[in-house]
PDB file of N, CA and C in Angstrom:
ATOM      1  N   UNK A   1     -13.682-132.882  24.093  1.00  0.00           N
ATOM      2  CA  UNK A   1     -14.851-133.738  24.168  1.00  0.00           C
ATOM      3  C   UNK A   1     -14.872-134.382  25.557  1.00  0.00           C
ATOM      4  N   UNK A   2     -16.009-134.012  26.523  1.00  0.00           N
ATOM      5  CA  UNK A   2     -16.545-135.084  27.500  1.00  0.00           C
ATOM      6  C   UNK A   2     -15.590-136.764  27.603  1.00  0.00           C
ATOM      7  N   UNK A   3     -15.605-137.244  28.412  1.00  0.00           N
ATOM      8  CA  UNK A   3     -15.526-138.693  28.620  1.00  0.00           C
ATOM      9  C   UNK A   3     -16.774-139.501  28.396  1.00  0.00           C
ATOM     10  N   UNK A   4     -17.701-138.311  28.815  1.00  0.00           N
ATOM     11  CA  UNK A   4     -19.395-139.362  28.683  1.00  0.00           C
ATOM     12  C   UNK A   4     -19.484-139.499  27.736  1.00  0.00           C
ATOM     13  N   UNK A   5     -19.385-138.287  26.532  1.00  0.00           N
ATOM     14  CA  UNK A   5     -19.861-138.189  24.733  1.00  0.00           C
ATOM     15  C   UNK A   5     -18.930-139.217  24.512  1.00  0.00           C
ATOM     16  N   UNK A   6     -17.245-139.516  24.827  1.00  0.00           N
ATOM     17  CA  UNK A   6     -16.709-140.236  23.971  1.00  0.00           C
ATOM     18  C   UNK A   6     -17.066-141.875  24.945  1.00  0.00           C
ATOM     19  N   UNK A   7     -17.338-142.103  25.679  1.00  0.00           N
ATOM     20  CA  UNK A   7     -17.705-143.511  25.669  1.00  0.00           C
ATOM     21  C   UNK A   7     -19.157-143.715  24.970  1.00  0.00           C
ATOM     22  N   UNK A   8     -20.079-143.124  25.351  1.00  0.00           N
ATOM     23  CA  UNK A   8     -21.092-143.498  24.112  1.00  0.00           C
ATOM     24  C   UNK A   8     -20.433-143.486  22.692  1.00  0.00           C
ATOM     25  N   UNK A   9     -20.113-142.790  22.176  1.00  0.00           N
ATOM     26  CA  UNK A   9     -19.701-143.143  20.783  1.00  0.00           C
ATOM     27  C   UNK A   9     -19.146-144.222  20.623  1.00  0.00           C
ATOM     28  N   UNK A  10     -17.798-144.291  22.040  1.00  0.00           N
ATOM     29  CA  UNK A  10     -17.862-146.139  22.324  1.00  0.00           C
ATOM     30  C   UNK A  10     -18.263-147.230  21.934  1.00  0.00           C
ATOM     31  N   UNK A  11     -19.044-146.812  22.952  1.00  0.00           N
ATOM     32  CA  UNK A  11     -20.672-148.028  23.078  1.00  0.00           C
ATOM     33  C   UNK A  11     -21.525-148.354  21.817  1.00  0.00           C
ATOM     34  N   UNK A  12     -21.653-146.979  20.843  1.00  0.00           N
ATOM     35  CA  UNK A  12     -22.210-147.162  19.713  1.00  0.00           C
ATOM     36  C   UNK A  12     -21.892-147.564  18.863  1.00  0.00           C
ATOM     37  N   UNK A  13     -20.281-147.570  18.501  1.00  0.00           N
ATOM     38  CA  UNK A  13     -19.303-148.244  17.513  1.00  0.00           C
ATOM     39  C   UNK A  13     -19.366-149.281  17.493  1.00  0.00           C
ATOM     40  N   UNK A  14     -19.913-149.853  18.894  1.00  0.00           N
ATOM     41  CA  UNK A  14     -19.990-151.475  18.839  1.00  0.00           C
ATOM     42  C   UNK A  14     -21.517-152.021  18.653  1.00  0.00           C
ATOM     43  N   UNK A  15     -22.309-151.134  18.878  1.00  0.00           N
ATOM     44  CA  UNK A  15     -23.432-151.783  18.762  1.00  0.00           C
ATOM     45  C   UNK A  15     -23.856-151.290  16.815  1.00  0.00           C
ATOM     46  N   UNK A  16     -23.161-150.468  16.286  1.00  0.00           N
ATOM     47  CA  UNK A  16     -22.914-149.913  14.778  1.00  0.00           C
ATOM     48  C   UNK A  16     -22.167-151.483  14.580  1.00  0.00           C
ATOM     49  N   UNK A  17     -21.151-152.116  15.028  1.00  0.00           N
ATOM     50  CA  UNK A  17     -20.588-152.895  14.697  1.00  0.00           C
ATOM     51  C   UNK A  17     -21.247-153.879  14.221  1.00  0.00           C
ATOM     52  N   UNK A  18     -22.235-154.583  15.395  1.00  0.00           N
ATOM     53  CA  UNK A  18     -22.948-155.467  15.299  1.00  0.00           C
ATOM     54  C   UNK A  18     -23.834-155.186  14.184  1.00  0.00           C
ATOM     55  N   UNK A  19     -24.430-154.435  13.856  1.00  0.00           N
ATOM     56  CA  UNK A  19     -25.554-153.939  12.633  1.00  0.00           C
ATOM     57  C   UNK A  19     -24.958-153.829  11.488  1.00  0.00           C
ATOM     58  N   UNK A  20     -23.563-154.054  11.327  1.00  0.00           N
ATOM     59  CA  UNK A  20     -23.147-154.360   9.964  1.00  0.00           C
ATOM     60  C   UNK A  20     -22.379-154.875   9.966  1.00  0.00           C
ATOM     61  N   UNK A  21     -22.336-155.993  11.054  1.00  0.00           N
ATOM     62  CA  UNK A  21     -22.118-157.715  10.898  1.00  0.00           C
ATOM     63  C   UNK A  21     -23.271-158.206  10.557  1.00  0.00           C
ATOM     64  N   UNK A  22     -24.471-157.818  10.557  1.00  0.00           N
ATOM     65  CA  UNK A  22     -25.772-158.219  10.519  1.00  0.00           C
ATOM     66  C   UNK A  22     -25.788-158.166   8.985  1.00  0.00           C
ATOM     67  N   UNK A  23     -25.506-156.757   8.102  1.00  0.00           N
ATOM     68  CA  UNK A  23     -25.750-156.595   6.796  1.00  0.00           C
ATOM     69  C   UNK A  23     -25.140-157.731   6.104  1.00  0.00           C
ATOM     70  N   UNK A  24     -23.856-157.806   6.950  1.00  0.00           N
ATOM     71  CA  UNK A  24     -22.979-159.136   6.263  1.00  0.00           C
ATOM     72  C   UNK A  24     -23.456-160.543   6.288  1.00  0.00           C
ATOM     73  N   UNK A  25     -24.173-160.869   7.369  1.00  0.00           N
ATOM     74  CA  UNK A  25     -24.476-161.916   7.533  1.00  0.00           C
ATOM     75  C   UNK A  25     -26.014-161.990   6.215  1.00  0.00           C
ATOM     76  N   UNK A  26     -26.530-161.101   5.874  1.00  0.00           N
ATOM     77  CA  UNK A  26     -27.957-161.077   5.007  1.00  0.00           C
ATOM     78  C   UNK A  26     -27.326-161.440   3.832  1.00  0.00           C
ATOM     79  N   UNK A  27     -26.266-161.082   3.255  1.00  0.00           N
ATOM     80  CA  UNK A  27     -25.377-161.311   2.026  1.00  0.00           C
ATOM     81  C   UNK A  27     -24.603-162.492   1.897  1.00  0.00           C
ATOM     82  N   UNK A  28     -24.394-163.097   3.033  1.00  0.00           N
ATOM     83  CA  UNK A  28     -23.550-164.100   2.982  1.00  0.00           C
ATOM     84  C   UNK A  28     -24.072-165.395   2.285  1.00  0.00           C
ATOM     85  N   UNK A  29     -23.079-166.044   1.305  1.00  0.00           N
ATOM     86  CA  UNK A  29     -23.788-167.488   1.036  1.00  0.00           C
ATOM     87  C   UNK A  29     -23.556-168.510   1.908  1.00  0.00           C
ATOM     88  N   UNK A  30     -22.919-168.624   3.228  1.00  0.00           N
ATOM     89  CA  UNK A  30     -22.900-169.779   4.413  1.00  0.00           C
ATOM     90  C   UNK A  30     -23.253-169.305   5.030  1.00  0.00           C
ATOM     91  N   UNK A  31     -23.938-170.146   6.109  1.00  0.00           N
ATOM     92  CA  UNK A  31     -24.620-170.152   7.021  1.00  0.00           C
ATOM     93  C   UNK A  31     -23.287-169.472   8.344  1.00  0.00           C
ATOM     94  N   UNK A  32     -23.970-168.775   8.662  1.00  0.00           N
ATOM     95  CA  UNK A  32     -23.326-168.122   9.545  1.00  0.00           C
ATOM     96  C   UNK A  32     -23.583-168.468  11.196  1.00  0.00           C
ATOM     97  N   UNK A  33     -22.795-168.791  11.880  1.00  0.00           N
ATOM     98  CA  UNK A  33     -22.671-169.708  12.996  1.00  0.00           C
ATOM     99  C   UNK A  33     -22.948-168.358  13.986  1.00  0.00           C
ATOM    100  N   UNK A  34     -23.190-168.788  15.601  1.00  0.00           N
ATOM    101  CA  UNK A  34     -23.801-168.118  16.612  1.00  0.00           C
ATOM    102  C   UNK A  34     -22.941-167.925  17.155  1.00  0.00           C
ATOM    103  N   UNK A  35     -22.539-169.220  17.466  1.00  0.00           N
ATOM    104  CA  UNK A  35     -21.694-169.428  18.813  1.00  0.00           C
ATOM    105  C   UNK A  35     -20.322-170.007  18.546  1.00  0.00           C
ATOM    106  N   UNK A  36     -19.298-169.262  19.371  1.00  0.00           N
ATOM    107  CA  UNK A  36     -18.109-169.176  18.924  1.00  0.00           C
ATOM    108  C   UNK A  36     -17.377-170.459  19.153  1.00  0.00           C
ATOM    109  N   UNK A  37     -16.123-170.866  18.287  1.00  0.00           N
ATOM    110  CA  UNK A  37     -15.922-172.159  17.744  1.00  0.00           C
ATOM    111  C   UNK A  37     -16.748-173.427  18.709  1.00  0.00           C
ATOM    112  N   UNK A  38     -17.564-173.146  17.686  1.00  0.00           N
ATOM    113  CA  UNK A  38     -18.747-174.360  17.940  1.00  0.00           C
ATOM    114  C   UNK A  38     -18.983-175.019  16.194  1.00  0.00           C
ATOM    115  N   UNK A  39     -18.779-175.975  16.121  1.00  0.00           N
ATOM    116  CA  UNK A  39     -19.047-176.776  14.988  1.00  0.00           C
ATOM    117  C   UNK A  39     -20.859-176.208  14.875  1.00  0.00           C
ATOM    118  N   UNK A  40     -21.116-175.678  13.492  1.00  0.00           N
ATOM    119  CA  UNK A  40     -22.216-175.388  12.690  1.00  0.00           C
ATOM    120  C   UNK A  40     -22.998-176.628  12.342  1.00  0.00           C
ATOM    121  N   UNK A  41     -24.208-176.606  12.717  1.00  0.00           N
ATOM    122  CA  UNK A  41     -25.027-177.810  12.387  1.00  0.00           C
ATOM    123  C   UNK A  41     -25.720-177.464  10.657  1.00  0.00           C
ATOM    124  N   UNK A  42     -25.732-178.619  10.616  1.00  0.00           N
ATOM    125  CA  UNK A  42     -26.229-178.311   8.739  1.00  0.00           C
ATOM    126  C   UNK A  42     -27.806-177.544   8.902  1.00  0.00           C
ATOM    127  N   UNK A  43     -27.839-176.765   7.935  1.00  0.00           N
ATOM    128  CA  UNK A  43     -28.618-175.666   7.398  1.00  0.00           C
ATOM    129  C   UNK A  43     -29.572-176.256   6.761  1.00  0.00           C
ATOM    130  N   UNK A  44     -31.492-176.027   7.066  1.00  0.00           N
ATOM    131  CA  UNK A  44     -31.918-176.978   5.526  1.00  0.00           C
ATOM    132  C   UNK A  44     -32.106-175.638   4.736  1.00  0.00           C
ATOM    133  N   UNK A  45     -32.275-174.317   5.046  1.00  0.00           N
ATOM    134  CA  UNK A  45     -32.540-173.200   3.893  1.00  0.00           C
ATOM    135  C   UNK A  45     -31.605-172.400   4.694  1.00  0.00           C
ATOM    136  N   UNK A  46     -30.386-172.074   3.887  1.00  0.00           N
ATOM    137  CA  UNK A  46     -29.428-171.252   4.171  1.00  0.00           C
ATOM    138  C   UNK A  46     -29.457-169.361   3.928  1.00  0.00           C
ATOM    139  N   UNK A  47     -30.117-169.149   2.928  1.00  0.00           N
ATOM    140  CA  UNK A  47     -30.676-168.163   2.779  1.00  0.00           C
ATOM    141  C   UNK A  47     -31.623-167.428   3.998  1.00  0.00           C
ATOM    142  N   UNK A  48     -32.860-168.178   4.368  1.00  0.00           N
ATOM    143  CA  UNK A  48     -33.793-167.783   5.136  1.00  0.00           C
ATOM    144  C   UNK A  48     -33.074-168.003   6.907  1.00  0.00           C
ATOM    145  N   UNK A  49     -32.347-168.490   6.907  1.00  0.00           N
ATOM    146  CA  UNK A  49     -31.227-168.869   8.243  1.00  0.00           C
ATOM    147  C   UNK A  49     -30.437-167.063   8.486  1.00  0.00           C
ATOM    148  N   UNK A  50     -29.428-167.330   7.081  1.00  0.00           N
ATOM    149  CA  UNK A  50     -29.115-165.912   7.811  1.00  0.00           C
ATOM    150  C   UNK A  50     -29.501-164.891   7.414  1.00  0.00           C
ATOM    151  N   UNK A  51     -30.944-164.852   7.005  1.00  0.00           N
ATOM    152  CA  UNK A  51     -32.207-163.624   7.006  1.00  0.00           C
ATOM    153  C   UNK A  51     -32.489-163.377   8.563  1.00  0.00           C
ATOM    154  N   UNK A  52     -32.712-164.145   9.277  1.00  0.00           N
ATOM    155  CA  UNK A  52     -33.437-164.482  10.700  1.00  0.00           C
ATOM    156  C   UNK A  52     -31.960-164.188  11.308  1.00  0.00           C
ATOM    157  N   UNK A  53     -31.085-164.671  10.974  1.00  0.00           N
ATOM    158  CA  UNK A  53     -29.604-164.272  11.694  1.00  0.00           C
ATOM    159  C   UNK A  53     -29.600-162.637  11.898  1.00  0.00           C
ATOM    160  N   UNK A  54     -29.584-161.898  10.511  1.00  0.00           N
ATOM    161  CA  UNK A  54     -29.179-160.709  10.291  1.00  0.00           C
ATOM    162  C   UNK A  54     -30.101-159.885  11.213  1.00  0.00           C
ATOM    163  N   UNK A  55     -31.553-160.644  10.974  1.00  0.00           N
ATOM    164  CA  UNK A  55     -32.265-159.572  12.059  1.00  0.00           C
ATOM    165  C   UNK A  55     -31.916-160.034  13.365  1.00  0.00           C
ATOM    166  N   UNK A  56     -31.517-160.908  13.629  1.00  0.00           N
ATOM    167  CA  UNK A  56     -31.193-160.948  15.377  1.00  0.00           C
ATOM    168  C   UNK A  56     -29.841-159.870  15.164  1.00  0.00           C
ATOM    169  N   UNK A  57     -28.764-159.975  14.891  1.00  0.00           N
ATOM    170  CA  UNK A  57     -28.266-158.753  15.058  1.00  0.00           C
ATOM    171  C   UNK A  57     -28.436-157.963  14.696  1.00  0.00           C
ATOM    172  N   UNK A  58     -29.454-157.429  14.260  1.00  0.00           N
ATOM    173  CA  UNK A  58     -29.884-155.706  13.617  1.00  0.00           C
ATOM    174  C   UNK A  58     -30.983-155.424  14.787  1.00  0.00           C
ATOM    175  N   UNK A  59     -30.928-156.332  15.367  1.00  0.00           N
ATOM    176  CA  UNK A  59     -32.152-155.194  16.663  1.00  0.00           C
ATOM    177  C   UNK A  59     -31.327-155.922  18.120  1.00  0.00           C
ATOM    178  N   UNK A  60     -30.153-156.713  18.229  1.00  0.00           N
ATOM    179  CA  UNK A  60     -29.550-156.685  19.063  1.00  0.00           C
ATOM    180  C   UNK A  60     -28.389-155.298  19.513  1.00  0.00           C
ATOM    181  N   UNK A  61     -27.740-155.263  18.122  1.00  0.00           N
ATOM    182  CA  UNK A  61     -27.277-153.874  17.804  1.00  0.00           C
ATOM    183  C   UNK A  61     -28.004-152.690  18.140  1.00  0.00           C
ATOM    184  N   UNK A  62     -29.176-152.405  17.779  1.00  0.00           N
ATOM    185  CA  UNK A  62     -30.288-151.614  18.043  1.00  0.00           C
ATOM    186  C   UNK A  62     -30.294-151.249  19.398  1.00  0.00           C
ATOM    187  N   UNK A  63     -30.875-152.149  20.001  1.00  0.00           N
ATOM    188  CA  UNK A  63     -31.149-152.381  21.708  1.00  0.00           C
ATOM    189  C   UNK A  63     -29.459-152.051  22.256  1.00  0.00           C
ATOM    190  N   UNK A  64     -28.940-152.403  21.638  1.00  0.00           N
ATOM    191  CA  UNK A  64     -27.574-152.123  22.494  1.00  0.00           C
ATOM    192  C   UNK A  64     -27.207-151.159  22.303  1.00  0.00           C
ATOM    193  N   UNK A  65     -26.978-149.958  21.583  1.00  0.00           N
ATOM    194  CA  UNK A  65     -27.047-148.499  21.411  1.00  0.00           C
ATOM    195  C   UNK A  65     -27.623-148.230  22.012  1.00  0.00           C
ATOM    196  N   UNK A  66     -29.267-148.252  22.371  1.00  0.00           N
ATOM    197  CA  UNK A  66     -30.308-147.666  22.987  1.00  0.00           C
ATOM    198  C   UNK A  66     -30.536-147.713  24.401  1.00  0.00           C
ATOM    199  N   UNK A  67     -29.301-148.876  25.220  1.00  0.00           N
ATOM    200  CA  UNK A  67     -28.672-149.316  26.490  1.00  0.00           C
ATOM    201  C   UNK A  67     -27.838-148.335  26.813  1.00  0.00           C
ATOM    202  N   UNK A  68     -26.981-147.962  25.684  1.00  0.00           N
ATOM    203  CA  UNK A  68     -26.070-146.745  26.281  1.00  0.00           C
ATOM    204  C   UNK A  68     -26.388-145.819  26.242  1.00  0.00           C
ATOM    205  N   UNK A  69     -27.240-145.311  26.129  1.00  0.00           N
ATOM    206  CA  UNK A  69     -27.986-143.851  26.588  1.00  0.00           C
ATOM    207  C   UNK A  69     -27.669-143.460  28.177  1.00  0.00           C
ATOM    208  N   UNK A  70     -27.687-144.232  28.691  1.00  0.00           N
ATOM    209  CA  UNK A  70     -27.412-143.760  30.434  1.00  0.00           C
ATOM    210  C   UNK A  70     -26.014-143.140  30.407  1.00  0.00           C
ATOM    211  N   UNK A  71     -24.871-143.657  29.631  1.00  0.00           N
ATOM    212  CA  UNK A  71     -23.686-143.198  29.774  1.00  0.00           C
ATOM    213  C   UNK A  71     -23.412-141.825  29.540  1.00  0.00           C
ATOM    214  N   UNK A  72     -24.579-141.336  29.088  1.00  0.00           N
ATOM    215  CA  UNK A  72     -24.630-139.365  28.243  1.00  0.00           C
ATOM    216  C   UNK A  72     -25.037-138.862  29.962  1.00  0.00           C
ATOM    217  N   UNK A  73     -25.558-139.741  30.771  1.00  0.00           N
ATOM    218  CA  UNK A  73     -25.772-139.136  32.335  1.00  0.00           C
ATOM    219  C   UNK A  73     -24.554-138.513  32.987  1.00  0.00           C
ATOM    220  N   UNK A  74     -23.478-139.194  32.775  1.00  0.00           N
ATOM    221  CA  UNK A  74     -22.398-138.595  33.362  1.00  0.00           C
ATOM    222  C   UNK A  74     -21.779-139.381  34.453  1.00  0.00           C
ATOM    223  N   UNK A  75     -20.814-139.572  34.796  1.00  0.00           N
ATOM    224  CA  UNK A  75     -20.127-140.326  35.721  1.00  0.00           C
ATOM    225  C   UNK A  75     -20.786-140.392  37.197  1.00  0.00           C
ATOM    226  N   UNK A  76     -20.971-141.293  38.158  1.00  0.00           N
ATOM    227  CA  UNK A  76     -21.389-142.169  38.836  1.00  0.00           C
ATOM    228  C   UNK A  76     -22.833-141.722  39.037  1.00  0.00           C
ATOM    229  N   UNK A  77     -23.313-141.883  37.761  1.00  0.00           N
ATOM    230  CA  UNK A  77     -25.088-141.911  37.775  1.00  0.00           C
ATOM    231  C   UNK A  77     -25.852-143.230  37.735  1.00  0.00           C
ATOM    232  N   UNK A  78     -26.878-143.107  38.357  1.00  0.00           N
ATOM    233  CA  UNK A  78     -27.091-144.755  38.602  1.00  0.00           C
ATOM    234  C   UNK A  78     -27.948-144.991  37.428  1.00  0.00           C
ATOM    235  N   UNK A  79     -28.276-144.187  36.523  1.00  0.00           N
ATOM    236  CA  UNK A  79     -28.777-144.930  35.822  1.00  0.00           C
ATOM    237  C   UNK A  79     -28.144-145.827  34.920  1.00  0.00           C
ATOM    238  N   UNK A  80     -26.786-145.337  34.902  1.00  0.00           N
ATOM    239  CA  UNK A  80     -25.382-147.039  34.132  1.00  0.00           C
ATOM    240  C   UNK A  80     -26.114-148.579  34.332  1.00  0.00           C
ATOM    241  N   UNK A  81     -26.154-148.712  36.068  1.00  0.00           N
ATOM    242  CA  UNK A  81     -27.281-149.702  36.442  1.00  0.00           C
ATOM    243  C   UNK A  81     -28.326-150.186  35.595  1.00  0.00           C
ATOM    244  N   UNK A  82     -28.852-149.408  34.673  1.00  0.00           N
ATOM    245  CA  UNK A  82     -29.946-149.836  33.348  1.00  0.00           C
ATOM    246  C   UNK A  82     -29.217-150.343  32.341  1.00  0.00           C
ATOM    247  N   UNK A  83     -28.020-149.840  31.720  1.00  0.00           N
ATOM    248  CA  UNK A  83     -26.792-150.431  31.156  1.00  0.00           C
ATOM    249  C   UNK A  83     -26.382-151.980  31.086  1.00  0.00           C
ATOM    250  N   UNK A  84     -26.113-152.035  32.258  1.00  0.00           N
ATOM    251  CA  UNK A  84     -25.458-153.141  32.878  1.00  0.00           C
ATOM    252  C   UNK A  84     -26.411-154.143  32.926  1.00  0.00           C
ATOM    253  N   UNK A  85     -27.071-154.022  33.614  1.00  0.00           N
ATOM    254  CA  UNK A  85     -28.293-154.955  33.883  1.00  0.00           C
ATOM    255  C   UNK A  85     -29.148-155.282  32.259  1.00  0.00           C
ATOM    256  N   UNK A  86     -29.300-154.236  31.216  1.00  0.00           N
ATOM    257  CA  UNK A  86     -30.007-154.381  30.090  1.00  0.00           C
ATOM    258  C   UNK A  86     -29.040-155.175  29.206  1.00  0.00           C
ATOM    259  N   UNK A  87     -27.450-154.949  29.435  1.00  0.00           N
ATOM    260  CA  UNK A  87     -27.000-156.019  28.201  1.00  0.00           C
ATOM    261  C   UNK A  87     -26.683-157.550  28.510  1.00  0.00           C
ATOM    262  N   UNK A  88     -27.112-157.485  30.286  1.00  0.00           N
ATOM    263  CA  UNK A  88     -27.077-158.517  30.924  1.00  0.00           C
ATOM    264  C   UNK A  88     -28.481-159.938  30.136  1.00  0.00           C
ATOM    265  N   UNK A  89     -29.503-158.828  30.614  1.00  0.00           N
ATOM    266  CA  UNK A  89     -30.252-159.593  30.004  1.00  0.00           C
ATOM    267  C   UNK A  89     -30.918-159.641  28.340  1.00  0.00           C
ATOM    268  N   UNK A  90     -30.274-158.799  27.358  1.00  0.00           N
ATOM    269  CA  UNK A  90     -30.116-158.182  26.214  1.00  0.00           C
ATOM    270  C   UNK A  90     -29.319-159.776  25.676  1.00  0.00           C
ATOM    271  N   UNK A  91     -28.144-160.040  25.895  1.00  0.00           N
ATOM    272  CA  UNK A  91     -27.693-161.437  25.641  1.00  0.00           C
ATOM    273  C   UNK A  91     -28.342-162.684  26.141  1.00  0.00           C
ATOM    274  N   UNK A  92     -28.728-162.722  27.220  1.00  0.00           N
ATOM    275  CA  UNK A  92     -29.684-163.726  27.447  1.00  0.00           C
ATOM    276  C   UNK A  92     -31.053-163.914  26.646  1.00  0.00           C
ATOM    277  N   UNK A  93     -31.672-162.917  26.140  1.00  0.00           N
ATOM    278  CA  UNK A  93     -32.666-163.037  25.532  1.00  0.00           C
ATOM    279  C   UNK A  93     -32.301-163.703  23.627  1.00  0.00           C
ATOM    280  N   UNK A  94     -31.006-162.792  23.323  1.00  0.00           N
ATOM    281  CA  UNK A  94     -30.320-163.145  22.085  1.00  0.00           C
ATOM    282  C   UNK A  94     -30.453-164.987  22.184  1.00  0.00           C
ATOM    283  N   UNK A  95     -29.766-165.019  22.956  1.00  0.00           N
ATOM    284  CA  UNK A  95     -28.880-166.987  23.331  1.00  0.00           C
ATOM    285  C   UNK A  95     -30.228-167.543  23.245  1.00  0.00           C
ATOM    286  N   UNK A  96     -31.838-166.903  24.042  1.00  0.00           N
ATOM    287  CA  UNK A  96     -33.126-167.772  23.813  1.00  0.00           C
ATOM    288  C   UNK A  96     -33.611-168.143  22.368  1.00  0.00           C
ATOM    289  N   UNK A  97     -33.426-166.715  21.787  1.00  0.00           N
ATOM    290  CA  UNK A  97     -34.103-166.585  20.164  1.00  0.00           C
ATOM    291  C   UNK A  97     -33.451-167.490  19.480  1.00  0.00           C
ATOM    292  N   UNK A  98     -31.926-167.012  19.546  1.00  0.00           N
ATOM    293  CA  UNK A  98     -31.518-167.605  18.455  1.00  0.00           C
ATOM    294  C   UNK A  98     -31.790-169.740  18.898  1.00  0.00           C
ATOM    295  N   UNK A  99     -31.523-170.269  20.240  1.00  0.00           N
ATOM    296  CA  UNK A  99     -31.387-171.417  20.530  1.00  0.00           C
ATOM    297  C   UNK A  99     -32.994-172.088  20.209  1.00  0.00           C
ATOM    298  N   UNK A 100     -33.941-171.526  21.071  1.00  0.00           N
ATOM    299  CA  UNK A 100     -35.154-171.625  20.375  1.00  0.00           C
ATOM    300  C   UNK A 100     -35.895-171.438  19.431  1.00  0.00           C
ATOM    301  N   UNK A 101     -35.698-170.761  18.991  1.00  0.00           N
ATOM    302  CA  UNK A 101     -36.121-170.242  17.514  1.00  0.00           C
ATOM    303  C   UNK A 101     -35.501-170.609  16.104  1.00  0.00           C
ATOM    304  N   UNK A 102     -34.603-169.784  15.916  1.00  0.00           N
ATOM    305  CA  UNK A 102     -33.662-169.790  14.610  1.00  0.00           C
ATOM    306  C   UNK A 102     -32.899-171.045  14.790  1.00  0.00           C
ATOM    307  N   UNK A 103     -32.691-171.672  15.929  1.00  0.00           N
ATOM    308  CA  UNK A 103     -31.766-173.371  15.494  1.00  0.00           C
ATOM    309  C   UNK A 103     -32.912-173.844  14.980  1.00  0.00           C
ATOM    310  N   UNK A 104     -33.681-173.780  16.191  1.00  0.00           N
ATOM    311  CA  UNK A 104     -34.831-175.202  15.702  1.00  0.00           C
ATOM    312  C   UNK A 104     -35.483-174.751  14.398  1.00  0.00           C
ATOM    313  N   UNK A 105     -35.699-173.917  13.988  1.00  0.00           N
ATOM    314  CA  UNK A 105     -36.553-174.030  12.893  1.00  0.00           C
ATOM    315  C   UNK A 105     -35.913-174.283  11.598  1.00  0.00           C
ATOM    316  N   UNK A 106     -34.621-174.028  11.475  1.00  0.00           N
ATOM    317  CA  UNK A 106     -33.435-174.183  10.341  1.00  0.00           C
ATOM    318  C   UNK A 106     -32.758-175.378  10.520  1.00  0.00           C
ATOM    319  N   UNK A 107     -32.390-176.086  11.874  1.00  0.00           N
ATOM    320  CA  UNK A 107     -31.865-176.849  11.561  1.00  0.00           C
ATOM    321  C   UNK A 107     -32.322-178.420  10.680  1.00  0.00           C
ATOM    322  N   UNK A 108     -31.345-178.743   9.952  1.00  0.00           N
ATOM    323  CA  UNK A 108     -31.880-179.997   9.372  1.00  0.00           C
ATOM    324  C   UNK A 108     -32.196-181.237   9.833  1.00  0.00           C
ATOM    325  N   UNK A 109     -32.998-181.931   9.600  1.00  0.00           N
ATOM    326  CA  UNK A 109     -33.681-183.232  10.169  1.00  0.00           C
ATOM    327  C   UNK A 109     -33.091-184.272   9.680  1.00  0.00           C
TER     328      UNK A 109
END
């Protein structure tokens, strides 16, 4: 097997990863936290919290598979550069949703 085929499969194991941390998080009865050891702010609907959770990682996962596609190019192809730069801003966009969105609208008053 290639080095290219086996780092995508890589790349995909982890973004597979994330998409069923996501399933887990839809099943879960606690509120499932973002950001790492960070004290969890209280939940007012815990259910509909990590509904909105699960889909942020089920199309972060998504998008991040669909980032490593350049790596099937083959070693020093510039399109990696789309890679790099996409999970660059792939997490930055995550950190907006979830901070703007899914805190504020779940968290309790």
């Amino acid at each position: 097997m290639s080095g290219r085929i086996l780092g995508f499969i890589v790349w995909a194991a982890v973004g597979a990863a994330l998409i069923l941390a996501g399933v887990c998080t839809w099943f879960s009865r606690k509120p499932v936290g973002f950001w790492a050891n960070a004290e969890m702010f209280e939940v007012s609907d815990v259910r509909g919290y990590n509904r909105a959770m699960a889909k942020l990682l089920w199309g972060f996962g998504t998008v991040f598979i669909l980032l490593g596609l350049p790596l099937l190019a083959g070693q020093n192809s510039p399109w990696i550069l789309l890679s790099v730069l996409g999970c660059m801003l792939e997490v930055i966009a995550a950190m907006a949703v979830y901070t703007l969105g899914i805190e504020k609208k779940y968290r309790k008053r």
